[in-house]
Protein backbone atom coordinates (compact mmCIF):
# COMPACT_ATOMS: atom_id res chain seq x y z
CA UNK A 1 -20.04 -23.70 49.30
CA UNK A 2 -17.54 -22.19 50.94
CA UNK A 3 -15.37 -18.96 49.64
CA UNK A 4 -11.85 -19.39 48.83
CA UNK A 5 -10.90 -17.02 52.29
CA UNK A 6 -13.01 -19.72 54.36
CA UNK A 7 -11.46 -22.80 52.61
CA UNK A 8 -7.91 -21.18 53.41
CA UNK A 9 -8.69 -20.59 56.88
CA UNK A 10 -9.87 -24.42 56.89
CA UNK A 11 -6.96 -25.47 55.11
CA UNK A 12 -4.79 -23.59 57.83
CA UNK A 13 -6.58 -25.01 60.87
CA UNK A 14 -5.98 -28.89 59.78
CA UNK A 15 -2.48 -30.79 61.17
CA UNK A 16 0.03 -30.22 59.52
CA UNK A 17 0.41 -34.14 57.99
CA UNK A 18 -3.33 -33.74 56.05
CA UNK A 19 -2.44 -30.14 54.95
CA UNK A 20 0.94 -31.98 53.38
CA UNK A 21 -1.40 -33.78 51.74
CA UNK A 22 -3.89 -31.69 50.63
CA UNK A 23 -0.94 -29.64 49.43
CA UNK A 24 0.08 -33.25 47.09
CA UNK A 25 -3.23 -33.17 46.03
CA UNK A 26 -3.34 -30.10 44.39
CA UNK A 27 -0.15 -29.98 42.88
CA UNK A 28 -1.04 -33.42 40.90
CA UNK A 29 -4.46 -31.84 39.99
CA UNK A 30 -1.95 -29.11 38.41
CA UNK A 31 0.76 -32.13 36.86
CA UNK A 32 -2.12 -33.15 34.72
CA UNK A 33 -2.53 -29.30 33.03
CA UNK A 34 0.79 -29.26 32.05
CA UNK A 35 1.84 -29.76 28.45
CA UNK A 36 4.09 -32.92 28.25
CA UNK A 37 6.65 -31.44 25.56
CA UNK A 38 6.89 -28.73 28.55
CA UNK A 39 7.45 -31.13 31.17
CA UNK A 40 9.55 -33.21 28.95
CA UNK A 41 11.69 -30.14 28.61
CA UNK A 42 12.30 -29.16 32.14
CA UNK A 43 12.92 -32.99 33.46
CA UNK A 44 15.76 -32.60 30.66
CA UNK A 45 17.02 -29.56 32.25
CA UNK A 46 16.32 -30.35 35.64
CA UNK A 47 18.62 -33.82 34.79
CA UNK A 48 21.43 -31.78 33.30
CA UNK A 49 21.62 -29.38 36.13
CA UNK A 50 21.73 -32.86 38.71
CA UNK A 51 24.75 -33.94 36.31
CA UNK A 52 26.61 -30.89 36.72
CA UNK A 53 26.10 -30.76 40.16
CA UNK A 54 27.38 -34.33 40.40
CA UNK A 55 30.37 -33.80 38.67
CA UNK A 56 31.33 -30.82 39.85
CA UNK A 57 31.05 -28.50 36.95
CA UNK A 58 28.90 -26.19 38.60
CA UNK A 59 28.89 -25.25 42.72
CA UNK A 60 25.64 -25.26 43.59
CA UNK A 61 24.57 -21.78 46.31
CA UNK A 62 21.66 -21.76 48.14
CA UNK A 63 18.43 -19.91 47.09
CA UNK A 64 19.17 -17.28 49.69
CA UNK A 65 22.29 -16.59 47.71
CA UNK A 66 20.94 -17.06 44.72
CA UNK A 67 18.36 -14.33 45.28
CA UNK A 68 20.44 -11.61 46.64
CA UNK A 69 22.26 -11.64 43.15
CA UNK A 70 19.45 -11.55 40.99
CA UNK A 71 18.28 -8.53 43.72
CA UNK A 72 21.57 -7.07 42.89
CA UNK A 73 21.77 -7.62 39.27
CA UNK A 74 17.99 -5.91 38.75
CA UNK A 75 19.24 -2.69 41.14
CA UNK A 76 21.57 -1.69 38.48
């Protein structure tokens, strides 16, 4: 079996479409961890947050942005 360094490194070396995959793969072997009153929590928030966007009650700013403020509010 191999170690989890030598899996990477296979991982890495694959084209980029099967590591998009393998990448899909994982993430649903996660999905199915997750508790559903969890998930049923954040696709309500992550629906309210699309609304507001939508009709313009918020302006959304790019995670760049975004970062650089919480970096600015945590230097204080």
């Amino acid at each position: 079996m191999l170690s989890v360094e030598e899996l990477i490194q296979e991982a890495l070396s694959l084209p980029s479409y099967t590591r998009v995959f393998l990448v899909e793969k994982l993430i649903e072997s996660l999905e199915s961890d997750i508790d559903a009153n969890i998930q049923k929590s954040w696709n309500t928030e992550a629906k309210k947050r699309r609304n507001e966007i939508r009709n313009h009650t918020v302006e959304p700013i790019s995670g760049e942005i975004a970062l650089a403020q919480i970096r600015q509010i945590l230097e204080k």
